[in-house]
Protein backbone atom coordinates (compact mmCIF):
# COMPACT_ATOMS: atom_id res chain seq x y z
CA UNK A 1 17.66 -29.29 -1.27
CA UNK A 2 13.92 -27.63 -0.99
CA UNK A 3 12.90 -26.67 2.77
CA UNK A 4 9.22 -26.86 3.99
CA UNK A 5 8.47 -25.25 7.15
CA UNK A 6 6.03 -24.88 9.84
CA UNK A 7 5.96 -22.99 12.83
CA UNK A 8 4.19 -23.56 15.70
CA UNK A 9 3.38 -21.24 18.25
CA UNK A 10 1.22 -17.91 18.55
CA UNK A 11 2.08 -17.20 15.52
CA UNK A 12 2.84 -18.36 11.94
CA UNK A 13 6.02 -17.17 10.12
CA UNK A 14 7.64 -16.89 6.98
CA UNK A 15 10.73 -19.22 6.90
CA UNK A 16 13.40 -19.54 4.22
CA UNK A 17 11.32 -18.91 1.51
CA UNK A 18 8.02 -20.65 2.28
CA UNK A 19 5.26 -19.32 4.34
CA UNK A 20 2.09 -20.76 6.53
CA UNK A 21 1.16 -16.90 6.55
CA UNK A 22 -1.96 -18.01 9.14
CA UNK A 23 -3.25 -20.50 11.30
CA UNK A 24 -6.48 -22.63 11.25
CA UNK A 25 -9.41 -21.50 13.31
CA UNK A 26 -9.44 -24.99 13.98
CA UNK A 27 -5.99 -25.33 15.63
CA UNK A 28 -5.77 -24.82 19.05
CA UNK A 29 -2.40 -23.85 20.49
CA UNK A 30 -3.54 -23.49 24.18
CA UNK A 31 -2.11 -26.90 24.90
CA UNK A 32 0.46 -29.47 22.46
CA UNK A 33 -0.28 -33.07 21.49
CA UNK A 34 3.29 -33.91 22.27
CA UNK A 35 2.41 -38.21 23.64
CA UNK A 36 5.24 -39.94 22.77
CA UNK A 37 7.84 -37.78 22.58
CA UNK A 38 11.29 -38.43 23.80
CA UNK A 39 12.08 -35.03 24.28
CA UNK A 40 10.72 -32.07 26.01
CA UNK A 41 9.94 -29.10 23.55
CA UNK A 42 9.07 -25.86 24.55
CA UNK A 43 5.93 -24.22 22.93
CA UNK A 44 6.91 -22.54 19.84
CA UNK A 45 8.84 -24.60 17.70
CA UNK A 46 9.51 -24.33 14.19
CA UNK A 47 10.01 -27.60 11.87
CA UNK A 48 11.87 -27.75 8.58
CA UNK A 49 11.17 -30.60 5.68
CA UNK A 50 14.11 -31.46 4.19
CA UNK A 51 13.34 -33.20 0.90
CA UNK A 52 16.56 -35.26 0.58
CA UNK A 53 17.99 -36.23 -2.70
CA UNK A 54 15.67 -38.99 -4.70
CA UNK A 55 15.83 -42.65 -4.36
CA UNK A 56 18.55 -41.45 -1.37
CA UNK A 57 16.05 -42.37 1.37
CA UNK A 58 17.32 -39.15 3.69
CA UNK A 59 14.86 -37.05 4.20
CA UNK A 60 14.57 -35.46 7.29
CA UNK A 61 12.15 -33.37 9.40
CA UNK A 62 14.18 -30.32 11.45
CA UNK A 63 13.42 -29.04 14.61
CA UNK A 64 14.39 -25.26 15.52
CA UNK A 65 13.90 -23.18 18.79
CA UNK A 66 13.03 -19.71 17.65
CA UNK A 67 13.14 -18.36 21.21
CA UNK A 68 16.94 -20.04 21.48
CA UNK A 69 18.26 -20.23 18.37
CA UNK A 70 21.28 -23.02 19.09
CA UNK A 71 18.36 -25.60 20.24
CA UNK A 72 18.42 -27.54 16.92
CA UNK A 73 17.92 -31.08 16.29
CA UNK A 74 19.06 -32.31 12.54
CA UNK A 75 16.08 -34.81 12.45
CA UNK A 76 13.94 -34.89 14.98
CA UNK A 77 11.67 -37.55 12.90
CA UNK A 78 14.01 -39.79 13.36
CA UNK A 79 14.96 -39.02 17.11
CA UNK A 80 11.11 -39.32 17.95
CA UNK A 81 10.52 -42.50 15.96
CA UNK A 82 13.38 -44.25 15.46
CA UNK A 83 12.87 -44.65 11.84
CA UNK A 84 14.02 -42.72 8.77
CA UNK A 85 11.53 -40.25 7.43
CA UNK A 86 12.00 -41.79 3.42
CA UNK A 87 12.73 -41.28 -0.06
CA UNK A 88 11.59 -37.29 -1.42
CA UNK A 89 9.66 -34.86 1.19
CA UNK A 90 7.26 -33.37 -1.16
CA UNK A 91 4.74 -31.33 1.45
CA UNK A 92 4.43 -30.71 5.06
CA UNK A 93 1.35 -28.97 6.98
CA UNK A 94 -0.70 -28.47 9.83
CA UNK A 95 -3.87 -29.44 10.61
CA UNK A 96 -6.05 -29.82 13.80
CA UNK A 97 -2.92 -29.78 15.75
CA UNK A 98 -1.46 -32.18 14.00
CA UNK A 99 1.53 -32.51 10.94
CA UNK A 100 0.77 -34.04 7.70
CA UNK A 101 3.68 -35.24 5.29
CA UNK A 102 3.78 -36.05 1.81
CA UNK A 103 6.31 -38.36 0.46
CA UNK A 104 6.82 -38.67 -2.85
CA UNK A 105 9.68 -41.32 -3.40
CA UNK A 106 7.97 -43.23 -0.64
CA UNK A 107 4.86 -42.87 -1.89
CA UNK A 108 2.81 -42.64 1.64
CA UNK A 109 1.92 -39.35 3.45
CA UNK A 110 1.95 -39.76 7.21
CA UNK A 111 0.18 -37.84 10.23
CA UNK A 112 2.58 -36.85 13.16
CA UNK A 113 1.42 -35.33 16.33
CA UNK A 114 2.90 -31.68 17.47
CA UNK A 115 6.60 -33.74 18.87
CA UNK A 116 6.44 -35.24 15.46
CA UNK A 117 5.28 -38.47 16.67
CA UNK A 118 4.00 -40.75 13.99
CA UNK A 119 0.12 -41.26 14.80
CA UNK A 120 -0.44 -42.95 11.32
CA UNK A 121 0.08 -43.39 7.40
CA UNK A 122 -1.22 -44.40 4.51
CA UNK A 123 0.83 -45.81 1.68
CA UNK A 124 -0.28 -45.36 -1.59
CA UNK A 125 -0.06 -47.97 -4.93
CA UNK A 126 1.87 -47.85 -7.74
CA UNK A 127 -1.38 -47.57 -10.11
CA UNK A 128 -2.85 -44.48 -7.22
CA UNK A 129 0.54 -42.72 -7.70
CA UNK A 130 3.30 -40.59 -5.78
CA UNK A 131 2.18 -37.71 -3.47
CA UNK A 132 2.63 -34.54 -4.39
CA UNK A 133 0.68 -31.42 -2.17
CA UNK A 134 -1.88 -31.56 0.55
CA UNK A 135 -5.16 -29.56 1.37
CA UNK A 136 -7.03 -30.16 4.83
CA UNK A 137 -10.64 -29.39 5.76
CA UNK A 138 -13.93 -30.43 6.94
CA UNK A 139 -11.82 -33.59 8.28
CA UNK A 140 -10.36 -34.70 5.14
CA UNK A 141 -6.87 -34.60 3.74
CA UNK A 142 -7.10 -33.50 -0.10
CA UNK A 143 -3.63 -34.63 -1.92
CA UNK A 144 -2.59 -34.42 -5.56
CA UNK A 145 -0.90 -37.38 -7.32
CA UNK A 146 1.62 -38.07 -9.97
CA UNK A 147 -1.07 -40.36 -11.69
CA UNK A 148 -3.00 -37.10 -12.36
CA UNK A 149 -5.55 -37.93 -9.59
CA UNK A 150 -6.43 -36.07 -6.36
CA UNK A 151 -7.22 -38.41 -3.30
CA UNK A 152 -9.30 -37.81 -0.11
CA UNK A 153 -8.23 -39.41 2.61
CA UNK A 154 -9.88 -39.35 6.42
CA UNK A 155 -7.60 -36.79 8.26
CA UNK A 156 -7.88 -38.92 11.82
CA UNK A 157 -7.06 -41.77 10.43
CA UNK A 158 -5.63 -41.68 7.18
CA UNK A 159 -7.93 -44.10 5.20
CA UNK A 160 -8.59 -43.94 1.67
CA UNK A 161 -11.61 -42.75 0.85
CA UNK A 162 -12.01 -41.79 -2.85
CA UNK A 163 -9.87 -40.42 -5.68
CA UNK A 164 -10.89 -37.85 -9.01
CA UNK A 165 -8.78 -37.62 -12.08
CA UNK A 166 -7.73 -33.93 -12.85
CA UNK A 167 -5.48 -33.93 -15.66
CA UNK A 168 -1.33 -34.66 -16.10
CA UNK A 169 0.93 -33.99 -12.99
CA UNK A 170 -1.38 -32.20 -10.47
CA UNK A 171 0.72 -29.85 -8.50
CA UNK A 172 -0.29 -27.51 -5.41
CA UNK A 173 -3.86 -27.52 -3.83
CA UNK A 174 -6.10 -25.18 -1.68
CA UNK A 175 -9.07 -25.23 -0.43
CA UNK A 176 -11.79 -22.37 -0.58
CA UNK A 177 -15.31 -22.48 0.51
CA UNK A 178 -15.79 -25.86 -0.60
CA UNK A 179 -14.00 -25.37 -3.19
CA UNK A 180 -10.46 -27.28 -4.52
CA UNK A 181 -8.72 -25.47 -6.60
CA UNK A 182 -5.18 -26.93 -8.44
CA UNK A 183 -2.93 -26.31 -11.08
CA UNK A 184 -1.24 -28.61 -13.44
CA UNK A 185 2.17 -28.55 -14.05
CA UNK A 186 1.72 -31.58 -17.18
CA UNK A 187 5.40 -31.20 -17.90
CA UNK A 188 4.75 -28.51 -20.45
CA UNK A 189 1.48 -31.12 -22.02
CA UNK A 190 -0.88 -29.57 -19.50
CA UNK A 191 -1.04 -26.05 -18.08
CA UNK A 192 -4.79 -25.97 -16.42
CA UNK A 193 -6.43 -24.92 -13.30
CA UNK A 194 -9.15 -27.17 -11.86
CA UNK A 195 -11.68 -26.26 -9.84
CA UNK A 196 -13.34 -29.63 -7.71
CA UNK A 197 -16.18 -30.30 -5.48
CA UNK A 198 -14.88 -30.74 -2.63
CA UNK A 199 -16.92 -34.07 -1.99
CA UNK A 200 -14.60 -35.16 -5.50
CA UNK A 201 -18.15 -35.69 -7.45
CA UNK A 202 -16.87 -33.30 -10.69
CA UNK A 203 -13.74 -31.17 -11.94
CA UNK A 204 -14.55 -28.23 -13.71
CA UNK A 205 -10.93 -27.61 -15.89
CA UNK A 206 -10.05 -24.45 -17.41
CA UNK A 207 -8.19 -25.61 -21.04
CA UNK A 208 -6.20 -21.98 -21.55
CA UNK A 209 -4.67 -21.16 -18.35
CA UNK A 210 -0.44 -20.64 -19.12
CA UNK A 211 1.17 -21.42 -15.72
């Protein structure tokens, strides 16, 4: 089972293999967006993704007290909404003080508030394609699909906006002064970096990069 994690606080950590090694300039931790939640959390907090096994529909968001470390709940997701999280937990990250997950069996990404709160989601077609990684900035969520596309979606709300086709199985995604940059994992048919305009006008693909 892969583990995604995310640590709120004063500081970001490294966690079980996977890091969020610094924070946004754009997050503000003086005070959490916790409306809504059914339980009181203290300030740091660290959650963990679980992915679940596919087409299982038991994924799972966990919640971890690094100040006490026997606060745990198993799925706080679940506690907070009532709901199950889905099928596959692909990606989880924060951005503007709030929590963005990808689903890829469920084929939606949602956006959860800092008590992992559902706020919103967008579910995506069969011809769009599965979910894969996530990219925030400037407002917009950047996320890389099975269908060999990379969608922008509006980060408040979570509506579509556009989508540009980058080449077999699109895997993880950052963004760097307006710049996208992504690799292809093709299942061994395509092995290239792309570089995008971050406004998803052009791709600029790089044919002999071996990943």
């Amino acid at each position: 089972m892969k583990l995604r994690s995310l640590f709120f606080g004063t500081l970001c950590m490294l966690m079980l293999g996977v890091s969020f090694t610094s924070c946004s300039d754009d997050d503000d931790d003086s005070k959490k967006n916790d409306e809504g939640s059914k339980v009181e959390l203290p300030e740091n907090r660290v959650y963990i993704l679980n992915e679940g096994s596919y087409q299982k529909n038991n994924a799972g968001i966990t919640y971890y007290d690094p100040d006490k470390r026997n606060n745990v709940i198993d799925d706080i997701f679940y506690k907070q909404n009532e709901a199950k999280l889905g099928d596959t937990g692909q990606d989880m990250i924060k951005y503007n003080n709030n929590i963005y997950v990808s689903m890829y069996g469920s084929k939606y990404v949602c956006k959860l508030n800092e008590a992992c709160v559902e706020q919103a989601r967008y579910s995506f077609t069969d011809e769009q394609g599965q979910p894969r990684y996530m990219a925030a900035e400037d407002g917009k969520l950047y996320v890389t699909l099975s269908s060999g596309n990379v969608a922008r979606l509006d980060a408040n709300t979570l509506t579509f906006e556009k989508m540009v086709a980058v080449g077999q199985n699109p895997e993880h995604i950052i963004e760097e002064d307006g710049k996208l940059y992504l690799v292809n994992s093709g299942f061994g048919y395509d092995n290239r970096l792309s570089i995008i305009d971050i406004n998803l006008k052009s791709a600029t693909p790089f044919p002999k990069c071996y990943l």
